[in-house]
N, C-alpha and C. Protein backbone atom coordinates (compact mmCIF):
# COMPACT_ATOMS: atom_id res chain seq x y z
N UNK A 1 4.88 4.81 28.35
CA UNK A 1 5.58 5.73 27.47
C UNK A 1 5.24 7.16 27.85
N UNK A 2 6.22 8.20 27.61
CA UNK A 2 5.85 9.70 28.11
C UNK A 2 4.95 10.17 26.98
N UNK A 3 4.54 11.17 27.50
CA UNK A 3 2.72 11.61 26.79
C UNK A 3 3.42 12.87 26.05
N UNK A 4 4.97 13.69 26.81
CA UNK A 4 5.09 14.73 26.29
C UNK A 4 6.04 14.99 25.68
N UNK A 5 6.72 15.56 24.73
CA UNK A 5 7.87 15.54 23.71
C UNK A 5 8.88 16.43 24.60
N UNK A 6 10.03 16.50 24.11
CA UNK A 6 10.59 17.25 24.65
C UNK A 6 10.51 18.71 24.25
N UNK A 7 10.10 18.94 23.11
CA UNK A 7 9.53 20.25 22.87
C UNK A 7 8.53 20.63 23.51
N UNK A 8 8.02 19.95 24.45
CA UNK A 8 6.78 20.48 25.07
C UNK A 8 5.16 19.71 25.24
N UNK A 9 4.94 19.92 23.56
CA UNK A 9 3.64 18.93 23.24
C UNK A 9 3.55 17.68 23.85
N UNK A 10 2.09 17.67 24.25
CA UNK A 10 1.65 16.39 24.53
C UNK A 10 0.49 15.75 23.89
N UNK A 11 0.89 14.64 23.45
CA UNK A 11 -0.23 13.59 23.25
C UNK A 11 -1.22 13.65 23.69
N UNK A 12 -2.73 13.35 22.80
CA UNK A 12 -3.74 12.78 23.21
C UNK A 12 -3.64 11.51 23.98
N UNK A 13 -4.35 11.01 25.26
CA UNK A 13 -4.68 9.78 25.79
C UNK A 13 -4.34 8.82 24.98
N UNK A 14 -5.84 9.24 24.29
CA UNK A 14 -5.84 8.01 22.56
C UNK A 14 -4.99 7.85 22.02
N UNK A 15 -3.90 8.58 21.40
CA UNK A 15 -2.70 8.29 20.77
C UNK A 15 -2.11 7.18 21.08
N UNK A 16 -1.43 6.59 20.40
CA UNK A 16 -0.84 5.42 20.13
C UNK A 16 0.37 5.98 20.09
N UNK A 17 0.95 5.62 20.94
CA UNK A 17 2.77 6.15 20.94
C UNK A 17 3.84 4.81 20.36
N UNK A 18 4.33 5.36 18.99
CA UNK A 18 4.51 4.18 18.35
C UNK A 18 6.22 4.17 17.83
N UNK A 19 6.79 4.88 19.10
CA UNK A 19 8.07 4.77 19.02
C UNK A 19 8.95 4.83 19.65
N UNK A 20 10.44 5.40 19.37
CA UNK A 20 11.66 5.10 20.40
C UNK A 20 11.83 6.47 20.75
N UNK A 21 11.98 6.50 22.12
CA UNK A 21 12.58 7.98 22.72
C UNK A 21 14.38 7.87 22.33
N UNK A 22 14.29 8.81 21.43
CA UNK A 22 15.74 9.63 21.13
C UNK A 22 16.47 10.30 21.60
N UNK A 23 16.00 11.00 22.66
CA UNK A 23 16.68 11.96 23.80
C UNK A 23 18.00 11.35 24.06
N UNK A 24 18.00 9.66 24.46
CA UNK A 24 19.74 10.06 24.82
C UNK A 24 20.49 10.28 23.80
N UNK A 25 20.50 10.38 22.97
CA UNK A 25 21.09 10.19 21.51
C UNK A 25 21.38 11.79 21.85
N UNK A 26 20.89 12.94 22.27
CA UNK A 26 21.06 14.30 22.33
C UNK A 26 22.29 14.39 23.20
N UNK A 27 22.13 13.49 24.04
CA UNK A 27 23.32 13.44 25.33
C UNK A 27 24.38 12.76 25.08
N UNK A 28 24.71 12.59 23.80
CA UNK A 28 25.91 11.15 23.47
C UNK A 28 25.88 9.82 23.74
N UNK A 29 24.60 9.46 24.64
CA UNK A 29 24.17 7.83 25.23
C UNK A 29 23.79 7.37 23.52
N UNK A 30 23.47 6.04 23.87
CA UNK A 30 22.69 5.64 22.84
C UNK A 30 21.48 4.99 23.45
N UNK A 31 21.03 4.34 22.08
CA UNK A 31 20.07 3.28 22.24
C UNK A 31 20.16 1.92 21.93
N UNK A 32 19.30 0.83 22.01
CA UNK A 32 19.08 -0.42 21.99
C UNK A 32 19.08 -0.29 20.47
N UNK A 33 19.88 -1.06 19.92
CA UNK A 33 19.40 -1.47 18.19
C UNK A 33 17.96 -2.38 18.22
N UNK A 34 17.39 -1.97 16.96
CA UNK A 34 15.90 -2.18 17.00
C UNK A 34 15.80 -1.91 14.64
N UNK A 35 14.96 -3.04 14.82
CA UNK A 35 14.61 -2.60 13.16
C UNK A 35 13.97 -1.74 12.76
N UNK A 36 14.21 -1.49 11.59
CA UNK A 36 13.75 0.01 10.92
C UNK A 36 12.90 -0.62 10.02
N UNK A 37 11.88 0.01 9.91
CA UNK A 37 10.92 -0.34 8.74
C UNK A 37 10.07 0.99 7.89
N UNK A 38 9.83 0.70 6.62
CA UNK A 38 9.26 1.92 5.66
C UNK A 38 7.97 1.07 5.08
N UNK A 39 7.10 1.65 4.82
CA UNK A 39 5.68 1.45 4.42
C UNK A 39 5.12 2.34 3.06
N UNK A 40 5.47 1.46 1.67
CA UNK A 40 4.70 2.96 0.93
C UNK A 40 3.41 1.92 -0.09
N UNK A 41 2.56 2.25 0.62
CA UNK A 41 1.03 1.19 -0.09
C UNK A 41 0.91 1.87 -1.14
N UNK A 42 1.45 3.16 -2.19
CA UNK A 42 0.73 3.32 -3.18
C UNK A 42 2.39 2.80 -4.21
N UNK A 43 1.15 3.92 -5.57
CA UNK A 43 2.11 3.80 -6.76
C UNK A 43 2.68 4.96 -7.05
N UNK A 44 3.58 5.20 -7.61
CA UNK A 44 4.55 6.44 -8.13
C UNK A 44 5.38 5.92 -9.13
N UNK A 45 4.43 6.17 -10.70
CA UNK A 45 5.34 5.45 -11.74
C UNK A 45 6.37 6.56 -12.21
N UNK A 46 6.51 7.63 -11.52
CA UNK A 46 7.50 8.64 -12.29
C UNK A 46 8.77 8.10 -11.65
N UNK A 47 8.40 6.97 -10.72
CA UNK A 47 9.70 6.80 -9.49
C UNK A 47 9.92 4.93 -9.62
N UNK A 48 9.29 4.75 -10.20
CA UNK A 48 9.18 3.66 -10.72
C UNK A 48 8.51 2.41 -9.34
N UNK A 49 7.77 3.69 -8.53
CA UNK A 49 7.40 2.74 -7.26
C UNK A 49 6.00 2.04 -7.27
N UNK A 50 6.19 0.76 -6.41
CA UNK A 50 4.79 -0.09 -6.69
C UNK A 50 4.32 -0.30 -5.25
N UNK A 51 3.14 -0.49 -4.76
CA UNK A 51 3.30 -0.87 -3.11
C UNK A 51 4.51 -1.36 -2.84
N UNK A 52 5.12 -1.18 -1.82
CA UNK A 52 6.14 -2.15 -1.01
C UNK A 52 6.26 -1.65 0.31
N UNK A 53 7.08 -2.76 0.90
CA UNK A 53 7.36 -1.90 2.20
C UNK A 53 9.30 -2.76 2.65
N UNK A 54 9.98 -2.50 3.41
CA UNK A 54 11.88 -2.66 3.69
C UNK A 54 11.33 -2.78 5.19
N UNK A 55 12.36 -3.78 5.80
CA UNK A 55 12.97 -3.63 6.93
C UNK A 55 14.41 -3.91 7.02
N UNK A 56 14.65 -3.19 8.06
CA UNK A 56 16.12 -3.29 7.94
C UNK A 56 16.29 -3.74 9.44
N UNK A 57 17.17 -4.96 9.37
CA UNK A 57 17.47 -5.66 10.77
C UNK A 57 18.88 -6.37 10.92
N UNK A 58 19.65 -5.32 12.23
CA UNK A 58 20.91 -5.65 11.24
C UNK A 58 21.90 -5.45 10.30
N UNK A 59 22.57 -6.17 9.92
CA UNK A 59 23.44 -6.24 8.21
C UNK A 59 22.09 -6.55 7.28
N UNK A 60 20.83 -6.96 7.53
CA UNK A 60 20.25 -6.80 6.30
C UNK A 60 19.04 -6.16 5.97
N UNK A 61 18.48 -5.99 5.21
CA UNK A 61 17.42 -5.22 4.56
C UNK A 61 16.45 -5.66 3.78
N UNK A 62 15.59 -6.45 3.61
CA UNK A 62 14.42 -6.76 2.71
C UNK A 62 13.72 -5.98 2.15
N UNK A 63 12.82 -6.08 1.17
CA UNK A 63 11.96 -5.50 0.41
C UNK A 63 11.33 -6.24 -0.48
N UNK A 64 9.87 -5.71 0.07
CA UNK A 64 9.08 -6.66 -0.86
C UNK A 64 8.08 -6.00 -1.33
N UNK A 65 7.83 -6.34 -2.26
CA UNK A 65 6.98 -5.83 -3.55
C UNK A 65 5.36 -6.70 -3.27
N UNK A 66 4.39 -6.10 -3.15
CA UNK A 66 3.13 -6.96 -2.60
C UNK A 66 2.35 -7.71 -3.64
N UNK A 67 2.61 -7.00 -5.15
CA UNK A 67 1.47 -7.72 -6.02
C UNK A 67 2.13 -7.22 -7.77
N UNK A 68 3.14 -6.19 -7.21
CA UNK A 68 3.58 -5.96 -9.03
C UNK A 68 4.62 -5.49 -8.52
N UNK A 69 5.70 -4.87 -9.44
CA UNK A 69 6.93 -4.55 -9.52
C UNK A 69 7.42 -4.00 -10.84
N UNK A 70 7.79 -3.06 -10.90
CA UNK A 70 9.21 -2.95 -12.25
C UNK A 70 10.34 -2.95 -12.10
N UNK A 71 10.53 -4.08 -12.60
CA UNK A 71 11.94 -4.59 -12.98
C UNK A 71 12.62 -3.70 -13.36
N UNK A 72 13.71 -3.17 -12.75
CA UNK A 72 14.68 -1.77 -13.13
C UNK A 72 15.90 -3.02 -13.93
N UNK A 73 15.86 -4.28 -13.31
CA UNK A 73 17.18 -5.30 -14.28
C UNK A 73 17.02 -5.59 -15.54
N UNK A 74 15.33 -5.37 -15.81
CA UNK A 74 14.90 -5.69 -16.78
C UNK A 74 14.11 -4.80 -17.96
N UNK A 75 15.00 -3.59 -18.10
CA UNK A 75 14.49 -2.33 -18.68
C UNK A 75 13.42 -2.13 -18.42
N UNK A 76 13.19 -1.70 -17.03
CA UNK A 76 11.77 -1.36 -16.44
C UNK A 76 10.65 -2.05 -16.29
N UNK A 77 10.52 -3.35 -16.86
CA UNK A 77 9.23 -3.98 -17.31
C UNK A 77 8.62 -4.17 -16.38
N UNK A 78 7.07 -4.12 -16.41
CA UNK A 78 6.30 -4.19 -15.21
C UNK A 78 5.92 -5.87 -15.20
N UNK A 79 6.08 -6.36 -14.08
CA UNK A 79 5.98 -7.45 -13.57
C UNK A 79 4.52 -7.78 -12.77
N UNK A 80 3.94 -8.86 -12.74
CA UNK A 80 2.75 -9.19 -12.08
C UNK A 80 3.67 -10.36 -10.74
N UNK A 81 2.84 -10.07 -9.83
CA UNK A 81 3.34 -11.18 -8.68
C UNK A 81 3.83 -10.45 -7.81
N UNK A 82 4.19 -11.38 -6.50
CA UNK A 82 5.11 -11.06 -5.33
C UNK A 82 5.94 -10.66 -5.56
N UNK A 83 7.59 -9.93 -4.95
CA UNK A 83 8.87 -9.84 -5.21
C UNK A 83 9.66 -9.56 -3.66
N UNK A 84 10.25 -10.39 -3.15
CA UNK A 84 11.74 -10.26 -2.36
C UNK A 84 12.66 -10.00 -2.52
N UNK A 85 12.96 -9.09 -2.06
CA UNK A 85 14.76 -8.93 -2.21
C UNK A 85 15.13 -8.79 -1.30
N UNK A 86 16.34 -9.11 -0.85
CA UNK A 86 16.93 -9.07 0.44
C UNK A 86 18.20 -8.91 0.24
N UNK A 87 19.07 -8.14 0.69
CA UNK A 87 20.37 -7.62 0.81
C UNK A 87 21.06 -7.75 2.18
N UNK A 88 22.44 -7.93 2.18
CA UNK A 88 23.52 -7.45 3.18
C UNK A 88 24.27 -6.40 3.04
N UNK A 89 24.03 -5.30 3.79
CA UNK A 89 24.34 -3.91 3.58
C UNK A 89 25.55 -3.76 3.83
N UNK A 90 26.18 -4.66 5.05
CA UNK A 90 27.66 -4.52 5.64
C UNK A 90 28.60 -5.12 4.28
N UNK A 91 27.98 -6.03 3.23
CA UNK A 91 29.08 -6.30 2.58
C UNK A 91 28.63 -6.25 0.88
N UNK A 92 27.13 -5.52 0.45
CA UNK A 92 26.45 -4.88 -0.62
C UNK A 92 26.17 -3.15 -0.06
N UNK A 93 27.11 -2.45 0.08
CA UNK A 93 25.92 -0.59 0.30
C UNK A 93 25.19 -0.17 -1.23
N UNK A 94 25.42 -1.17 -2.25
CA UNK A 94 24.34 -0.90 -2.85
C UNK A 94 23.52 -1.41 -3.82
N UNK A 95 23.22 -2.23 -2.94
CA UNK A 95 22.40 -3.28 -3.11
C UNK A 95 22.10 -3.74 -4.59
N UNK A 96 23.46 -4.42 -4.85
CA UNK A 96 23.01 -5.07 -6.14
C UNK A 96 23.32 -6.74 -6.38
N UNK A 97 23.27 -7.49 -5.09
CA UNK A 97 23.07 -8.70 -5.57
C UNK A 97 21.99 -9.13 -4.51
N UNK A 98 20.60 -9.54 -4.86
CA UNK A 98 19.28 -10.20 -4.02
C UNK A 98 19.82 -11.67 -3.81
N UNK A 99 20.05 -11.66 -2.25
CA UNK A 99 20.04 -12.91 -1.71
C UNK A 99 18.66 -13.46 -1.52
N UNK A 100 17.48 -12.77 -1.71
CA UNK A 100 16.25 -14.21 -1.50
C UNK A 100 16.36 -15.51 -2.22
N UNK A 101 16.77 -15.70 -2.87
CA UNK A 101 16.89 -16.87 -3.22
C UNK A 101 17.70 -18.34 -2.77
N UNK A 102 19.20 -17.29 -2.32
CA UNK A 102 19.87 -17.78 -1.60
C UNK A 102 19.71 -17.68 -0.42
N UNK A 103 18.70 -17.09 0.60
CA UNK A 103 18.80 -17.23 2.07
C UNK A 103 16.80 -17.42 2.01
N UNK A 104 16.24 -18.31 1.65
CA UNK A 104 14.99 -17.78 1.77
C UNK A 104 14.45 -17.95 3.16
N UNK A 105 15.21 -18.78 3.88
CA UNK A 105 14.46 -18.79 5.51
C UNK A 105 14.57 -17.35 6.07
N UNK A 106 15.91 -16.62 5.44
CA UNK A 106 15.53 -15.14 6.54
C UNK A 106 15.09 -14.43 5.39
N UNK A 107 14.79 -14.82 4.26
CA UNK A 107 14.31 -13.97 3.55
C UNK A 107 12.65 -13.65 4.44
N UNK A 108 11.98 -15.06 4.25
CA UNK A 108 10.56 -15.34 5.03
C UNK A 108 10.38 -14.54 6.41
N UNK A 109 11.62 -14.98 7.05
CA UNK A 109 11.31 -14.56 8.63
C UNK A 109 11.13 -12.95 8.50
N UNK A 110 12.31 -12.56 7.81
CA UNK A 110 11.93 -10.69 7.93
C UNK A 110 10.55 -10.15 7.25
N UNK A 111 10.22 -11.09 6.09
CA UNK A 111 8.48 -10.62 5.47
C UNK A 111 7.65 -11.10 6.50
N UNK A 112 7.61 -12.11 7.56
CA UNK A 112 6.54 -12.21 8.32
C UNK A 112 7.03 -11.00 9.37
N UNK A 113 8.23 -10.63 9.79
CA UNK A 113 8.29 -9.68 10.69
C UNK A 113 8.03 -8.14 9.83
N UNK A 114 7.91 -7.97 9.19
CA UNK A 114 6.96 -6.97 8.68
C UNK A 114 5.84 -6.67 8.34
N UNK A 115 5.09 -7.59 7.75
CA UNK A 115 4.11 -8.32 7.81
C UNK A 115 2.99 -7.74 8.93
N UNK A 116 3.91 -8.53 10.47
CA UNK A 116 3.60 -8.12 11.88
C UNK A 116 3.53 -6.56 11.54
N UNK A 117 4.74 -6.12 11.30
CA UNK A 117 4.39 -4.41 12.00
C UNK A 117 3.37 -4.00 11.59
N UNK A 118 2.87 -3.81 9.76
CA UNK A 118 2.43 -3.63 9.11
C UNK A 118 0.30 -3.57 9.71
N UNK A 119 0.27 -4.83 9.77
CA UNK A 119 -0.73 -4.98 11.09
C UNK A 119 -0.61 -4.72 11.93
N UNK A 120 0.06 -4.69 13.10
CA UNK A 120 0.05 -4.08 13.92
C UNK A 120 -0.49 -2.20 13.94
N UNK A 121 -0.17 -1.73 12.60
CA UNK A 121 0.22 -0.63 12.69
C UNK A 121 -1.17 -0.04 12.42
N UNK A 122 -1.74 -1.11 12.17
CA UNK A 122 -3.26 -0.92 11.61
C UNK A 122 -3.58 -0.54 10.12
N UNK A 123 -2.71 -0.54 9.49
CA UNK A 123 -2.50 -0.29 8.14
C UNK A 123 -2.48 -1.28 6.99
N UNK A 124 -3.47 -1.70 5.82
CA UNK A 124 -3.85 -2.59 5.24
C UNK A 124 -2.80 -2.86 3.93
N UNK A 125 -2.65 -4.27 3.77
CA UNK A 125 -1.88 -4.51 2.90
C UNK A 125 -2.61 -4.61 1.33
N UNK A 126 -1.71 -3.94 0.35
CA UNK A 126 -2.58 -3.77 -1.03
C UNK A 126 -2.78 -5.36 -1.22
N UNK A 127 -3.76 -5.54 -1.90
CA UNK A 127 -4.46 -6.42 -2.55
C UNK A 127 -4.53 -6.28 -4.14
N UNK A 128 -4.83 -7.30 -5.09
CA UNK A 128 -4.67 -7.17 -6.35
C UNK A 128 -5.98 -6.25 -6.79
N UNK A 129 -5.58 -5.28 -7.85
CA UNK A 129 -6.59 -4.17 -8.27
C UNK A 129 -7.93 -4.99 -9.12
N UNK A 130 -9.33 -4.76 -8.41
CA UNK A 130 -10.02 -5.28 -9.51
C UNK A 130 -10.63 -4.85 -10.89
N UNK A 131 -9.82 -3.85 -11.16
CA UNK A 131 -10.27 -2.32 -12.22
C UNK A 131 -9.09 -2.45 -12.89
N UNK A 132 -7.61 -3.31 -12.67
CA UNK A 132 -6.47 -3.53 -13.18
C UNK A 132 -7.02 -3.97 -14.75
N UNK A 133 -6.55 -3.30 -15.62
CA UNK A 133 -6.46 -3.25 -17.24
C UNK A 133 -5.35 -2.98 -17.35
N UNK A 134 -4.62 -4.18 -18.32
CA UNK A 134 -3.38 -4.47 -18.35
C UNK A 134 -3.09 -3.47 -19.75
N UNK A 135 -3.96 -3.19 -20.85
CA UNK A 135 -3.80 -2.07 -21.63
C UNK A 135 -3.39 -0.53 -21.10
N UNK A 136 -3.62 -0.05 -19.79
CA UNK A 136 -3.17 0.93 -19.21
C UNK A 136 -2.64 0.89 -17.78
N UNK A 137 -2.07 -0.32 -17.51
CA UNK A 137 -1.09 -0.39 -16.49
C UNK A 137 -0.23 0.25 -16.30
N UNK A 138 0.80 1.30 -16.99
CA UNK A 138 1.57 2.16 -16.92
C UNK A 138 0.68 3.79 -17.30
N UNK A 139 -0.07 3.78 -17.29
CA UNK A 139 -0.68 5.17 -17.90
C UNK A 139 -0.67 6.11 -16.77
N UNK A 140 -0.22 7.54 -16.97
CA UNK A 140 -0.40 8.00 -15.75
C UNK A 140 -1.60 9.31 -16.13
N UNK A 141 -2.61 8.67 -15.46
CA UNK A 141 -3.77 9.74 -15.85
C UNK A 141 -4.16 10.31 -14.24
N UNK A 142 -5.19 11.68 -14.36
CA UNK A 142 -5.87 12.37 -12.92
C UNK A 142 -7.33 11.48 -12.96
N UNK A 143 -7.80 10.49 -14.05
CA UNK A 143 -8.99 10.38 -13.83
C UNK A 143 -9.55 9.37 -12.61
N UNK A 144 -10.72 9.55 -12.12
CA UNK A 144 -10.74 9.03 -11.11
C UNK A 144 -11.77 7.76 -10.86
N UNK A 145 -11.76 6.48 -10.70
CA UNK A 145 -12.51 5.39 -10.95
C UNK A 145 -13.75 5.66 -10.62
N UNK A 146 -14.46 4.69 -11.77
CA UNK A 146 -16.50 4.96 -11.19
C UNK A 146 -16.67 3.78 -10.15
N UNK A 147 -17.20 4.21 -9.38
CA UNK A 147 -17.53 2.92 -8.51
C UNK A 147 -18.20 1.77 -8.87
């Protein structure tokens, strides 16, 4: 992989170059289709977000929820457990019917292929909270846990 951007900068040795050169895309060429993936390990209850992470491969898109969820179908309610969803974008753009249920073999295959990146990327998957108090599961406070 090249060390230097086209702006100039170059990479450390060490760096881990962990992506697709875009340049022909400047020239009207393209590129190889390749999946897209997003990673967000925390929480953001103003956004109603819980760990998860999407790939998109294709017409479809997964998302999975690692250990809780709020149910936006279900007037927000916060949910305990796993969650899949998986969509076809070419014939849902907005995403409102979850095929995991109905496709769960590619539901699986795209969570283990994220899964992969996810590790790969060196980046740890949340685990269940052991400080989780279900009396202030939605609370949004600055205070900060005692060890």
């Amino acid at each position: 992989a090249a060390r230097a951007s086209r702006a100039g900068a170059r990479a450390p040795e060490s760096h881990v170059m962990d992506g697709v050169d875009l340049t022909p895309l400047l020239g009207g060429g393209s590129i190889a289709p390749r999946p897209l993936y997003w990673y967000m390990p925390l929480y953001d209850l103003l956004w109603a977000g819980t760990p998860s992470a999407a790939i998109r491969d294709g017409d479809y898109k997964l998302i999975e929820s690692f250990g809780d969820y709020i149910d936006l179908e279900a007037d927000n309610v916060h949910r305990i457990g796993r969650r899949l969803e998986l969509y076809n974008l070419r014939q849902d753009i907005g995403e409102t019917t979850n095929l995991a249920s109905k496709m769960p073999e590619r539901a699986a295959l795209l969570s283990a292929r994220l899964r992969e990146w996810i590790k790969a990327s060196g980046s740890p998957i949340p685990g269940r909270n052991p400080r989780y108090d279900p009396a202030r599961a939605l609370e949004v406070t600055r205070e900060k846990p005692r060890a």
